[in-house]
PDB file of N, CA and C in Angstrom:
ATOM      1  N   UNK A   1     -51.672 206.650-102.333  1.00  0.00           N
ATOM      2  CA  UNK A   1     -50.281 206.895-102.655  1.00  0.00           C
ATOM      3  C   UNK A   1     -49.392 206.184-101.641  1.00  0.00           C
ATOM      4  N   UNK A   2     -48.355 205.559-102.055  1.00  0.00           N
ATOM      5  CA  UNK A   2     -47.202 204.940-101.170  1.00  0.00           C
ATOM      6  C   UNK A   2     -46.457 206.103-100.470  1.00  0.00           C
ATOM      7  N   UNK A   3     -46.241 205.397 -99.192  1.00  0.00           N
ATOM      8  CA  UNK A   3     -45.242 206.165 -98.157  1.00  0.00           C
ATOM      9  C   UNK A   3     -43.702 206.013 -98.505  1.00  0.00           C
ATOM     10  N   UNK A   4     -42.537 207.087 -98.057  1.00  0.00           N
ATOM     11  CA  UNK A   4     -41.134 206.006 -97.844  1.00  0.00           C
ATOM     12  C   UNK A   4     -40.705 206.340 -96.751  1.00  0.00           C
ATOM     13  N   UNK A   5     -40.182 205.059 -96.757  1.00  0.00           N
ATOM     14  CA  UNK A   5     -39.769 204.493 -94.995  1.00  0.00           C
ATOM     15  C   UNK A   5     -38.528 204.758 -94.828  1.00  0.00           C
ATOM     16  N   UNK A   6     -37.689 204.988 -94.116  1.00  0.00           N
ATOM     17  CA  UNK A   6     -36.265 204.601 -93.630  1.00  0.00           C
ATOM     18  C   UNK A   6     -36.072 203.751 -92.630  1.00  0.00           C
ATOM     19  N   UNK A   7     -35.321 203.024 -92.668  1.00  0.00           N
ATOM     20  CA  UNK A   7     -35.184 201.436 -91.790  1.00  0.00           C
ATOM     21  C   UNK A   7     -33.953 201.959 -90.809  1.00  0.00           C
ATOM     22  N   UNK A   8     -34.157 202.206 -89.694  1.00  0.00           N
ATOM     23  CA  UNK A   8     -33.185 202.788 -88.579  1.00  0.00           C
ATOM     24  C   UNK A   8     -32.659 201.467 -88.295  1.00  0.00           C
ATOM     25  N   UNK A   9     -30.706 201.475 -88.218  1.00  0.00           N
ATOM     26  CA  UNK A   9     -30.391 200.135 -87.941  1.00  0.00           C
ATOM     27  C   UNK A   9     -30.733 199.593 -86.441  1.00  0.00           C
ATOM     28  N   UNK A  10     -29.926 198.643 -86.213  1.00  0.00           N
ATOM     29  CA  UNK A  10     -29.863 198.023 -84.849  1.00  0.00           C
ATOM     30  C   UNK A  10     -28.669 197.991 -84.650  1.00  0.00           C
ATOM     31  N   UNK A  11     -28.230 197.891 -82.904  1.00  0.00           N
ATOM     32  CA  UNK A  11     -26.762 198.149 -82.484  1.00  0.00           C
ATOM     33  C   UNK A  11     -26.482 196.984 -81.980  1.00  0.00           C
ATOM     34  N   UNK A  12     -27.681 195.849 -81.407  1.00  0.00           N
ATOM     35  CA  UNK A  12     -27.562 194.800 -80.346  1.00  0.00           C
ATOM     36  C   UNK A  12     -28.185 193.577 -81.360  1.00  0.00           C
ATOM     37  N   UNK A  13     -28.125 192.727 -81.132  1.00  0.00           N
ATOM     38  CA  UNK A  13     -28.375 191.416 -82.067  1.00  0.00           C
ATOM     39  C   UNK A  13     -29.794 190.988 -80.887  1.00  0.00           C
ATOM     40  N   UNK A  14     -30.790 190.934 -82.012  1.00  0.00           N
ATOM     41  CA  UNK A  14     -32.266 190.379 -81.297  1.00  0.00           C
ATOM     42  C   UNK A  14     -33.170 191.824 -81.392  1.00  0.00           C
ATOM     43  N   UNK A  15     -32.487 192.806 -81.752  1.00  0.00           N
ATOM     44  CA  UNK A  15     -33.167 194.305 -81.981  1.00  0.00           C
ATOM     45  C   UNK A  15     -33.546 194.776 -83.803  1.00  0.00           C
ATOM     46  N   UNK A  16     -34.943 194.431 -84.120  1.00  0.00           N
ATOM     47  CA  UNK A  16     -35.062 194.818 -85.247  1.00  0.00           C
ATOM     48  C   UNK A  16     -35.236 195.674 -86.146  1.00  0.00           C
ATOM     49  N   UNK A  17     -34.235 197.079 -85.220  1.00  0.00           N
ATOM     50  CA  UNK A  17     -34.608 198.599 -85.532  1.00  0.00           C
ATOM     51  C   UNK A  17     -35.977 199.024 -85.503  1.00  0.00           C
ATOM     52  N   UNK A  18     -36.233 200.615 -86.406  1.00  0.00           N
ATOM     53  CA  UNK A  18     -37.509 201.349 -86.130  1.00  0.00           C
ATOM     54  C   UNK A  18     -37.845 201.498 -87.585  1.00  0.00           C
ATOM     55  N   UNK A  19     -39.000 201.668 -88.172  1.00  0.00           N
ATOM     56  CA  UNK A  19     -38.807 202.495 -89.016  1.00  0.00           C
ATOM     57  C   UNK A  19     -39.411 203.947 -88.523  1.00  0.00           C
ATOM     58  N   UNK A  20     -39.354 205.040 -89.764  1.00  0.00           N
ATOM     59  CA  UNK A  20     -39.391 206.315 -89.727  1.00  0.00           C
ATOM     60  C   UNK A  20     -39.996 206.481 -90.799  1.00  0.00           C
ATOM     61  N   UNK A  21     -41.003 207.318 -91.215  1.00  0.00           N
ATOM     62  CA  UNK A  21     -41.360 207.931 -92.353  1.00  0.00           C
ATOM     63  C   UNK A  21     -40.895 208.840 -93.342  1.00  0.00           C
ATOM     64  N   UNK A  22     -40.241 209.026 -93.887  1.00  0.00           N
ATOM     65  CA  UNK A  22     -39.612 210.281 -94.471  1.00  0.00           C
ATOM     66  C   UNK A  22     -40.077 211.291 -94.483  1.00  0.00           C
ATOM     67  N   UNK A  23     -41.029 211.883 -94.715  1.00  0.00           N
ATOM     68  CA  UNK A  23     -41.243 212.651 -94.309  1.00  0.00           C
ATOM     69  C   UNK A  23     -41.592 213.437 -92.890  1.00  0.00           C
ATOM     70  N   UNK A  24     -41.776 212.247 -91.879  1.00  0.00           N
ATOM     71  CA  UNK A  24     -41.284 212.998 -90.513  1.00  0.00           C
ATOM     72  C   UNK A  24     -39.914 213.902 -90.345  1.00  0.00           C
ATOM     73  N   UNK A  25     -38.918 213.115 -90.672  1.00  0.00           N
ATOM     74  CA  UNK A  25     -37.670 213.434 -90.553  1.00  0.00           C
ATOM     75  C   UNK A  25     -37.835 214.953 -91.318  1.00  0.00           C
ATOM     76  N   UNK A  26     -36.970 215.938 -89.619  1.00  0.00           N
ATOM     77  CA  UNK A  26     -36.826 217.363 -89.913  1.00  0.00           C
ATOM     78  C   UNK A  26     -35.319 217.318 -89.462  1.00  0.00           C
ATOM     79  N   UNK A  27     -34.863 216.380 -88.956  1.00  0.00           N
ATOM     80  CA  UNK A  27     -33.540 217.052 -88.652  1.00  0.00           C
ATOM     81  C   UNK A  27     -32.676 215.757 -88.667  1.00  0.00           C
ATOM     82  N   UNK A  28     -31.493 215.901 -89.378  1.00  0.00           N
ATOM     83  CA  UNK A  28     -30.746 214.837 -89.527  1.00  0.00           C
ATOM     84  C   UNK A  28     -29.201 215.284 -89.268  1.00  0.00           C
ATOM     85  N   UNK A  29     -28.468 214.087 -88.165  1.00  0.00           N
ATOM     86  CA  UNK A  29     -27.207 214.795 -87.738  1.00  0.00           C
ATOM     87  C   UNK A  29     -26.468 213.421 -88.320  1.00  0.00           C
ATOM     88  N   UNK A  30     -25.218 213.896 -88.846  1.00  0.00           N
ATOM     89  CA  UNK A  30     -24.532 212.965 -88.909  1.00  0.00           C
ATOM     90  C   UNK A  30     -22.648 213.029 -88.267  1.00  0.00           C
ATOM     91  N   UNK A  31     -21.876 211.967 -88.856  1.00  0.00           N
ATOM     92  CA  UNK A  31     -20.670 211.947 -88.548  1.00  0.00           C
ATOM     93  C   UNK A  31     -19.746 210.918 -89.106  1.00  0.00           C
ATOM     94  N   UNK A  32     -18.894 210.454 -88.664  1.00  0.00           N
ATOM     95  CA  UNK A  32     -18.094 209.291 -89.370  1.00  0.00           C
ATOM     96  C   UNK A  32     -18.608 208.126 -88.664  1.00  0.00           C
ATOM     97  N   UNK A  33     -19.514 207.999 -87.675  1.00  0.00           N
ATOM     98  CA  UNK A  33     -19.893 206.755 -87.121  1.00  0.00           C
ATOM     99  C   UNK A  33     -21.183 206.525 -87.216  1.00  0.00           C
ATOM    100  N   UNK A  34     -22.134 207.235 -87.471  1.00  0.00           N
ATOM    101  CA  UNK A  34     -23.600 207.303 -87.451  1.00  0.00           C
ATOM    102  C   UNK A  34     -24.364 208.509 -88.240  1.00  0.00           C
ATOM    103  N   UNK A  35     -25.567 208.060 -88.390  1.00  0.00           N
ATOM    104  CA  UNK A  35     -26.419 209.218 -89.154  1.00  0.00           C
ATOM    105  C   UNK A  35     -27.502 209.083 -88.353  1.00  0.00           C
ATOM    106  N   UNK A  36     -28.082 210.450 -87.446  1.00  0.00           N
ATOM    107  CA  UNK A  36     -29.609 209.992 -86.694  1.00  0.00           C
ATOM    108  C   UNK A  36     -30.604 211.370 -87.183  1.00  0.00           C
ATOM    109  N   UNK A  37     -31.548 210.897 -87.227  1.00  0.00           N
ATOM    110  CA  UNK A  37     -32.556 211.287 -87.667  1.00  0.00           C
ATOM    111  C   UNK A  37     -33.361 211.351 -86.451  1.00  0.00           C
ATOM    112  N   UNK A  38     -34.265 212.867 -86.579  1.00  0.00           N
ATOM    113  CA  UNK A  38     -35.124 213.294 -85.256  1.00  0.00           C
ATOM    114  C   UNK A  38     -36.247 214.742 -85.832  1.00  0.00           C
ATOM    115  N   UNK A  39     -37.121 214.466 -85.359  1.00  0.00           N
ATOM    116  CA  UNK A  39     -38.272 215.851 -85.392  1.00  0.00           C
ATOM    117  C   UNK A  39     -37.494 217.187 -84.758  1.00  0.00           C
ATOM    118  N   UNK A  40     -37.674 218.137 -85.396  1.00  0.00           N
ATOM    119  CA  UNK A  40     -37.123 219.824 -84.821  1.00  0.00           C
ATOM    120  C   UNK A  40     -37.833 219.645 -83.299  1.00  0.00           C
ATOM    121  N   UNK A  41     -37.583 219.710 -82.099  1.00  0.00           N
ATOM    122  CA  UNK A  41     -38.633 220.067 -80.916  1.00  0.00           C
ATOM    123  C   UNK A  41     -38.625 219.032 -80.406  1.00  0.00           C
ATOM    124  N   UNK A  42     -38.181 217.509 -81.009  1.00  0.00           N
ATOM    125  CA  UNK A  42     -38.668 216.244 -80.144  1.00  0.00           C
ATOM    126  C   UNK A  42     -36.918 215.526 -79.667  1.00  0.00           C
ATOM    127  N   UNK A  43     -36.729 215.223 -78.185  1.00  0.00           N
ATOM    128  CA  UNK A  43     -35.778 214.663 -77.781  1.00  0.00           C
ATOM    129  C   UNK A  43     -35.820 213.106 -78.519  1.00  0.00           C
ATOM    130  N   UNK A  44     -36.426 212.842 -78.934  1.00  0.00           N
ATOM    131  CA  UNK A  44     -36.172 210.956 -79.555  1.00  0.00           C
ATOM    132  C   UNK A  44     -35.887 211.012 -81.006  1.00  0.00           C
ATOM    133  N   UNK A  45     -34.616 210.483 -81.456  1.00  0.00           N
ATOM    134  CA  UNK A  45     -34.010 209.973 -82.188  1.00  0.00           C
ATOM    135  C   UNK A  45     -33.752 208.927 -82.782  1.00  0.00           C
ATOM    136  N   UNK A  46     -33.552 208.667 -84.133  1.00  0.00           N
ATOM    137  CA  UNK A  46     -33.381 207.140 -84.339  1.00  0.00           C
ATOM    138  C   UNK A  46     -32.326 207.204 -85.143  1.00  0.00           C
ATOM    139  N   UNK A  47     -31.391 205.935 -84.781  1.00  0.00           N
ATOM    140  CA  UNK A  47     -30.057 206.179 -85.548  1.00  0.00           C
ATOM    141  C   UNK A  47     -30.253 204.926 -86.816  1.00  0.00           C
ATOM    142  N   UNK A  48     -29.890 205.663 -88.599  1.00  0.00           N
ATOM    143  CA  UNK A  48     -30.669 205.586 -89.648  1.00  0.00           C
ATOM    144  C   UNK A  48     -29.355 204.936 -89.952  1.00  0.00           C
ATOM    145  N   UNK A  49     -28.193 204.750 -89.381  1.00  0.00           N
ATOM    146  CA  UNK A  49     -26.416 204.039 -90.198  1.00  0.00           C
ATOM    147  C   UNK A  49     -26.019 204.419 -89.232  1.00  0.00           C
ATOM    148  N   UNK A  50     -25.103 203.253 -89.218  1.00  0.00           N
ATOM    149  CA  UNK A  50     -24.230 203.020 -87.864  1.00  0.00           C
ATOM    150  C   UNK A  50     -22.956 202.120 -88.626  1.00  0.00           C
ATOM    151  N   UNK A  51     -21.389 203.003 -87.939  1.00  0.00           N
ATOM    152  CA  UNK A  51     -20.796 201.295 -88.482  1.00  0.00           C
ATOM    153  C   UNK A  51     -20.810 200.328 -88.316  1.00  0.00           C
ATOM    154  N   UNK A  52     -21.180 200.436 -86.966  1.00  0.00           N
ATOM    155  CA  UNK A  52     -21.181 198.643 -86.123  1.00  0.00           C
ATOM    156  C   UNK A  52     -22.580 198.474 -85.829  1.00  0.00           C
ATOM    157  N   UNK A  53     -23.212 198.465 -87.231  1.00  0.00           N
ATOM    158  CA  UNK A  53     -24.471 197.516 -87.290  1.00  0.00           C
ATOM    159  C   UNK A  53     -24.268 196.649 -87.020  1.00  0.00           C
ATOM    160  N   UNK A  54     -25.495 196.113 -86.200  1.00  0.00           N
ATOM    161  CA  UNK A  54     -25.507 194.635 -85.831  1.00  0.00           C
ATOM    162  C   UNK A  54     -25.732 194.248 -87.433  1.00  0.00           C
ATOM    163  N   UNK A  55     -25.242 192.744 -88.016  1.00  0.00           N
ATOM    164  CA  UNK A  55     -25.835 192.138 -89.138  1.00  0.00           C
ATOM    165  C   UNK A  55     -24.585 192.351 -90.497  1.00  0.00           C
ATOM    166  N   UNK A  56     -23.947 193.086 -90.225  1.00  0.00           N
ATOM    167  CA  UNK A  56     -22.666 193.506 -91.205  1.00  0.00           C
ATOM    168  C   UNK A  56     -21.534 192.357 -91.094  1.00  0.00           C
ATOM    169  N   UNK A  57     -20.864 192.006 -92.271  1.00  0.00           N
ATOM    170  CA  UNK A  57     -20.184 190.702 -92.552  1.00  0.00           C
ATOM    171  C   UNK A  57     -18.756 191.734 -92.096  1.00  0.00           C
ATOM    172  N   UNK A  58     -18.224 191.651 -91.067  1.00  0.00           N
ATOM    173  CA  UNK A  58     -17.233 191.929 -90.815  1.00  0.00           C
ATOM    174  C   UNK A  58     -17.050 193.106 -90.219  1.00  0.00           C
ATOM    175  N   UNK A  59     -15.893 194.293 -90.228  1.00  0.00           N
ATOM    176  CA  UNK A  59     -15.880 195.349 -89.624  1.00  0.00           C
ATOM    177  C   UNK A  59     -16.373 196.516 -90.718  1.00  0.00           C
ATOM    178  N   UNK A  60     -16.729 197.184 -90.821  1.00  0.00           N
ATOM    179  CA  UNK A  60     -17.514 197.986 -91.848  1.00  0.00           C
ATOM    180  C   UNK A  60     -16.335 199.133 -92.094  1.00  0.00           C
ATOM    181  N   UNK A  61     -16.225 199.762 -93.109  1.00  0.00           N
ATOM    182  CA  UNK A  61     -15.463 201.508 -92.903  1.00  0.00           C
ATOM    183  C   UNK A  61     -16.575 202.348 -91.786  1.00  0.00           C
ATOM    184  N   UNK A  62     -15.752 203.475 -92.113  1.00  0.00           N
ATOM    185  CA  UNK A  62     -16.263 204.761 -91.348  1.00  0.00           C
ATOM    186  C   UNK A  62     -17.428 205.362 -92.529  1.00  0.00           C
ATOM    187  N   UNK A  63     -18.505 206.072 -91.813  1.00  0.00           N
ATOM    188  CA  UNK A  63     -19.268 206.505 -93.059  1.00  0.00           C
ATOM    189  C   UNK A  63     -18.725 207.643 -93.982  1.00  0.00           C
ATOM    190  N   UNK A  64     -18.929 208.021 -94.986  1.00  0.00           N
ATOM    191  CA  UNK A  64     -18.825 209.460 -95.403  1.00  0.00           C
ATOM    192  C   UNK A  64     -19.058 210.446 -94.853  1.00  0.00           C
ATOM    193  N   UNK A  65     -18.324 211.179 -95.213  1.00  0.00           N
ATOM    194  CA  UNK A  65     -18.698 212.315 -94.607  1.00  0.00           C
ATOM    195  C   UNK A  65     -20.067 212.959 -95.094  1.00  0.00           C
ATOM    196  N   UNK A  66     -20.423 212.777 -96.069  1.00  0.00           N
ATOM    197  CA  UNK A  66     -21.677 213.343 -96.669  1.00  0.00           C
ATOM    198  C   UNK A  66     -22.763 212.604 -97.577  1.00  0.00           C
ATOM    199  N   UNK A  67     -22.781 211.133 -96.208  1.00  0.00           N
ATOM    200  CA  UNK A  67     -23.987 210.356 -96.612  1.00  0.00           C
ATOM    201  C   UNK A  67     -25.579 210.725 -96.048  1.00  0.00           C
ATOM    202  N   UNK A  68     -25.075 211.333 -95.185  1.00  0.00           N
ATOM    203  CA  UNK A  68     -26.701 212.237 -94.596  1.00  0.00           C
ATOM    204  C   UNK A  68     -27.287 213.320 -95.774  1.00  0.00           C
ATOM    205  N   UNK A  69     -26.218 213.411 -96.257  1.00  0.00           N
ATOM    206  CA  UNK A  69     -27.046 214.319 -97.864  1.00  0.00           C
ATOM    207  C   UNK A  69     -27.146 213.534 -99.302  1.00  0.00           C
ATOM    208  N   UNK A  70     -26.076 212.108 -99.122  1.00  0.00           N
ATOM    209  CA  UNK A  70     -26.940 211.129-100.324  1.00  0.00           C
ATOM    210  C   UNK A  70     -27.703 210.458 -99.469  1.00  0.00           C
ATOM    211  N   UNK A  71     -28.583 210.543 -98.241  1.00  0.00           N
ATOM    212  CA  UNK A  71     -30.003 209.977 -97.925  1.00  0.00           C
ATOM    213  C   UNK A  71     -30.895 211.069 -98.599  1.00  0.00           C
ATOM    214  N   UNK A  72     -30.717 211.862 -98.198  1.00  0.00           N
ATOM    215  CA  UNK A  72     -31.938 213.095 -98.756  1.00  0.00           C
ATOM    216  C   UNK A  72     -32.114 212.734-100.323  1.00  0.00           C
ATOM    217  N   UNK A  73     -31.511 212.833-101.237  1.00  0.00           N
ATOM    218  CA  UNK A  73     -31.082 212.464-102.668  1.00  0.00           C
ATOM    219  C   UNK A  73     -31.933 211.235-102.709  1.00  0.00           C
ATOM    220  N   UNK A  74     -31.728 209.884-102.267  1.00  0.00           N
ATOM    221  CA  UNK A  74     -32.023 208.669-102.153  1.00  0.00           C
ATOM    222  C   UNK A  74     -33.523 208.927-102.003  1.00  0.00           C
ATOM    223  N   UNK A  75     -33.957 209.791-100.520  1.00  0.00           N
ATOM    224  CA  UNK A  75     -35.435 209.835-100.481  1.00  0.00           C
ATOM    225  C   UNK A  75     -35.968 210.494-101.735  1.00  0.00           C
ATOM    226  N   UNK A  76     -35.294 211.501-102.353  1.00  0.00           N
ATOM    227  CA  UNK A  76     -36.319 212.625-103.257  1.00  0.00           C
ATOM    228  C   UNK A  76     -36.473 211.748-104.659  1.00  0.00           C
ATOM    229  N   UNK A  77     -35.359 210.898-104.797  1.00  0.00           N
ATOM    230  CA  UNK A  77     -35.503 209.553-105.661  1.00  0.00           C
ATOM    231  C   UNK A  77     -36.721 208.975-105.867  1.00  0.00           C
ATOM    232  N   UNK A  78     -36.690 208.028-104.243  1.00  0.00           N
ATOM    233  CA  UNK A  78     -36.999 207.378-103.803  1.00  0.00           C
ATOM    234  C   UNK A  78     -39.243 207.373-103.962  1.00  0.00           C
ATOM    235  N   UNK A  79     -39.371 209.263-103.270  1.00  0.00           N
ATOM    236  CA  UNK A  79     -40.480 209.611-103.517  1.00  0.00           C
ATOM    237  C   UNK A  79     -40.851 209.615-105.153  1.00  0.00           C
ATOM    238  N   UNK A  80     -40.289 210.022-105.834  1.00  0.00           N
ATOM    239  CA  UNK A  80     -40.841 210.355-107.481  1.00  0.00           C
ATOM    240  C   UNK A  80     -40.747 209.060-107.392  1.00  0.00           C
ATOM    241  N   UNK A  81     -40.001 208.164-107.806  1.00  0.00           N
ATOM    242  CA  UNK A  81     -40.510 206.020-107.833  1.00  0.00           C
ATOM    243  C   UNK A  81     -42.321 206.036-107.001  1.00  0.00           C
ATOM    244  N   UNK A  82     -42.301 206.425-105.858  1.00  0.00           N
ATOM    245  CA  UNK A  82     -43.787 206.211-105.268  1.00  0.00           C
ATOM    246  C   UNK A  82     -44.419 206.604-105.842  1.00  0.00           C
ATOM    247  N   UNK A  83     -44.308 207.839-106.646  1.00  0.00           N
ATOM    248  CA  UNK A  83     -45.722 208.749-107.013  1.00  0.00           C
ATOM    249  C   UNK A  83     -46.344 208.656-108.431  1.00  0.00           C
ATOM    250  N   UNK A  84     -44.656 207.693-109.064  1.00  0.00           N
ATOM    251  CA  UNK A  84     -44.700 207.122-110.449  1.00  0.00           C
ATOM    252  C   UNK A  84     -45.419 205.597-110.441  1.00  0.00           C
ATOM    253  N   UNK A  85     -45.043 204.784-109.020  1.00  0.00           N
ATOM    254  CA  UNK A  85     -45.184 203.392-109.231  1.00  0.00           C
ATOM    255  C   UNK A  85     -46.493 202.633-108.963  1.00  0.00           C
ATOM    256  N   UNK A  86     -46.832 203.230-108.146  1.00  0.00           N
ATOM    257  CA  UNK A  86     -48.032 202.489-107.325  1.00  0.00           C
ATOM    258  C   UNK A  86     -48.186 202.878-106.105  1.00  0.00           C
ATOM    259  N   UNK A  87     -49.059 201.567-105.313  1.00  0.00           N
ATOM    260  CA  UNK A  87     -49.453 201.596-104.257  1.00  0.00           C
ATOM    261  C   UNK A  87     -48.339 200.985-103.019  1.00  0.00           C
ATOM    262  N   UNK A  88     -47.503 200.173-103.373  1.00  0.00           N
ATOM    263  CA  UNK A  88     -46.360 199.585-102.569  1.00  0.00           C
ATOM    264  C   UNK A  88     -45.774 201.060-101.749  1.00  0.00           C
ATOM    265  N   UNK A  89     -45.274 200.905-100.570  1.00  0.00           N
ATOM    266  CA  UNK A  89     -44.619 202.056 -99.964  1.00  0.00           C
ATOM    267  C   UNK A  89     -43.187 201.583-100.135  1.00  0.00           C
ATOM    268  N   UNK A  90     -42.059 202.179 -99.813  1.00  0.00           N
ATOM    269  CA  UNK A  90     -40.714 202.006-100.325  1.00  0.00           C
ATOM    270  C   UNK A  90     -39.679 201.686 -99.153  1.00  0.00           C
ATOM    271  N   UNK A  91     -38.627 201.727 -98.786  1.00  0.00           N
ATOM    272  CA  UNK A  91     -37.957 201.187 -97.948  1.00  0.00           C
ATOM    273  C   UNK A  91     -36.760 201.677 -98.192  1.00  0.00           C
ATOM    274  N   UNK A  92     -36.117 202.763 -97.452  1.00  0.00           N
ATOM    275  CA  UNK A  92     -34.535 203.103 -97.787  1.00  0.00           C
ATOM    276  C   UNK A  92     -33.866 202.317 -96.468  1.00  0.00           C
ATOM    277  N   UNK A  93     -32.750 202.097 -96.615  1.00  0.00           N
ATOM    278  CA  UNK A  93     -32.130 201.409 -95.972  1.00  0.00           C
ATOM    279  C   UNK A  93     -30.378 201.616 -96.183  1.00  0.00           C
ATOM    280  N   UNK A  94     -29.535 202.113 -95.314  1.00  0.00           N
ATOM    281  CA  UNK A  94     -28.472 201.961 -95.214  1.00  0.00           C
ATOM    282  C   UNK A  94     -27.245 200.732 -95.227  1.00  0.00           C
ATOM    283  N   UNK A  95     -26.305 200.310 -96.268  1.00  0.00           N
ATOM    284  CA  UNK A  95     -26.112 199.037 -96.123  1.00  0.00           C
ATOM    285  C   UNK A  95     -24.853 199.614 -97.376  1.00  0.00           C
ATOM    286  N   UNK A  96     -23.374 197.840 -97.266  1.00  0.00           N
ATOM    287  CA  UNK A  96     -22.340 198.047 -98.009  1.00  0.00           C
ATOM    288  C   UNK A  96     -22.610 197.611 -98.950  1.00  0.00           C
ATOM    289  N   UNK A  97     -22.137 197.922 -99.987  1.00  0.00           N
ATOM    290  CA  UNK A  97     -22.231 197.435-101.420  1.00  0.00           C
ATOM    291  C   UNK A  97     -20.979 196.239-101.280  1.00  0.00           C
ATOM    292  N   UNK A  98     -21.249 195.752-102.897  1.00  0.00           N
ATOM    293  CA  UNK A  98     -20.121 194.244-102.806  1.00  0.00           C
ATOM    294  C   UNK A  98     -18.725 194.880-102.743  1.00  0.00           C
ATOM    295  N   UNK A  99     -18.250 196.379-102.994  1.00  0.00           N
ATOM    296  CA  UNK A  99     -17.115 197.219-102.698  1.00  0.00           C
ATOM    297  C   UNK A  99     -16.385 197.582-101.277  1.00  0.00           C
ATOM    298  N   UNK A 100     -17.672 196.875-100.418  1.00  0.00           N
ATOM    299  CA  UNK A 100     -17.246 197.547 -98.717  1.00  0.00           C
ATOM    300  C   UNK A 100     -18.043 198.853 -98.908  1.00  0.00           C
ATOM    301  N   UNK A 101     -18.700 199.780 -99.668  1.00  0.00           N
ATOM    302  CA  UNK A 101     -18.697 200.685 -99.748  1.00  0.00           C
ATOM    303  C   UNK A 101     -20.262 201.243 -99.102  1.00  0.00           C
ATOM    304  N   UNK A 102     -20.829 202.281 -98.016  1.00  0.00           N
ATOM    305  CA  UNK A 102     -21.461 202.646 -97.926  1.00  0.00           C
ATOM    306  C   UNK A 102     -22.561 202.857 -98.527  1.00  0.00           C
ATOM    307  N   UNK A 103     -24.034 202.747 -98.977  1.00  0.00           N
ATOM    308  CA  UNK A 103     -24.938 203.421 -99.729  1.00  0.00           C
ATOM    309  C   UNK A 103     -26.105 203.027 -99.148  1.00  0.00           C
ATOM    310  N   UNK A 104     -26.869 203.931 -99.672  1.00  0.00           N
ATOM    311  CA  UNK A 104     -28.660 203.935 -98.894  1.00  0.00           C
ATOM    312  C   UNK A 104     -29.351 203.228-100.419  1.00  0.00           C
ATOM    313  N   UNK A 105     -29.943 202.099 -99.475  1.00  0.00           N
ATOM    314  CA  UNK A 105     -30.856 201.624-101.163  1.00  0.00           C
ATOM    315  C   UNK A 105     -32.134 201.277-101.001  1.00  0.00           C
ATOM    316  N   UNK A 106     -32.852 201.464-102.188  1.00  0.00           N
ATOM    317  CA  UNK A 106     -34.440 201.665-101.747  1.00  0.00           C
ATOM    318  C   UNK A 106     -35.212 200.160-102.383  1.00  0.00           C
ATOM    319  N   UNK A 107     -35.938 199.751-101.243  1.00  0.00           N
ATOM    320  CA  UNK A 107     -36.589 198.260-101.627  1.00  0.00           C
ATOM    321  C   UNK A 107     -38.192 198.541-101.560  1.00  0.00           C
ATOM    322  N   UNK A 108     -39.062 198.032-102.153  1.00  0.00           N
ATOM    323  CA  UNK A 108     -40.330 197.489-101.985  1.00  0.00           C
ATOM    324  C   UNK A 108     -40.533 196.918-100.650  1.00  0.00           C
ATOM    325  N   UNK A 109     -41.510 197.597-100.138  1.00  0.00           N
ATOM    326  CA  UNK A 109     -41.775 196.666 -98.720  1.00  0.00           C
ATOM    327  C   UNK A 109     -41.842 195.504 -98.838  1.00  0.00           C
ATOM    328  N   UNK A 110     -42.523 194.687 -99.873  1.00  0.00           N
ATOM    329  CA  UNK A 110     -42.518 192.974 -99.858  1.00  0.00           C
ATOM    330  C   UNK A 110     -41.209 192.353 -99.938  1.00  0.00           C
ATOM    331  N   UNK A 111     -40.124 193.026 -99.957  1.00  0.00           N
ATOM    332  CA  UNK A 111     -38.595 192.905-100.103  1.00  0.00           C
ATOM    333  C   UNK A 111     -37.980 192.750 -98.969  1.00  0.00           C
ATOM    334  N   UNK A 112     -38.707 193.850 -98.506  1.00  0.00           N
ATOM    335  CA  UNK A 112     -37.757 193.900 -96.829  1.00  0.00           C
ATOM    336  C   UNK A 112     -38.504 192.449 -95.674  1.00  0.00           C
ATOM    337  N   UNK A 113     -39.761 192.744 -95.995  1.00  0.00           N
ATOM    338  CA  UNK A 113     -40.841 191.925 -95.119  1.00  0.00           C
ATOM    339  C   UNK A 113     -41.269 190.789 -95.855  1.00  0.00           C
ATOM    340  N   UNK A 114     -41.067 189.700 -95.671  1.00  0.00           N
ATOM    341  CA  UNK A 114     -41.292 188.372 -96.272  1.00  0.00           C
ATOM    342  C   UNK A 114     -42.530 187.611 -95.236  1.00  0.00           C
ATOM    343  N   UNK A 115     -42.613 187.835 -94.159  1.00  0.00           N
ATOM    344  CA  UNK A 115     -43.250 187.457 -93.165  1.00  0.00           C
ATOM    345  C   UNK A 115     -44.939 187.359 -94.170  1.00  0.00           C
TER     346      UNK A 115
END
């Protein structure tokens, strides 16, 4: 069965973020500048949207207020696609639409990773 991933951004240019498993993720904090994701009990964090991603064509908005709960949505998506599709694991990822607009979207690993 395929895994899904979340692609934690980067803040510095030459940094190619983390990923995270989805289902690790027990605790997710968010705000108007970031969304981070962390285990109940564990001090290390990974921040999952940021506005000032490195890699963004310009200055980005502020996030929603309640995009840390369309990630959850996105993953529970995201999982039924895995359990329907195959063997590929999945890839959520935070990023603007052609609107400027915030959203988490889910890729095929051979999508994200070309290497």
């Amino acid at each position: 069965m395929s895994d899904v991933w979340v692609l934690g951004t980067h803040l510095q240019e030459g940094n190619s973020g983390s990923l995270v498993r989805a289902d690790a993720i027990t605790h997710l904090q968010a705000s108007t500048e970031k969304v981070t994701a962390s285990r109940i009990g564990s001090e290390d964090s990974v921040v999952l949207a940021h506005k000032d991603s490195e890699g963004l064509c310009g200055p980005a908005p502020v996030l929603p207020e309640d995009f840390h709960l369309a990630l959850l949505v996105v993953i529970n998506e995201a999982r039924r696609q895995a359990r329907a599709g195959g063997d590929e694991d999945l890839v959520v990822l935070a990023d603007l639409d052609d609107n400027k607009k915030w959203d988490w979207s889910v890729f095929p690993l051979s999508e994200v990773y070309t290497g």
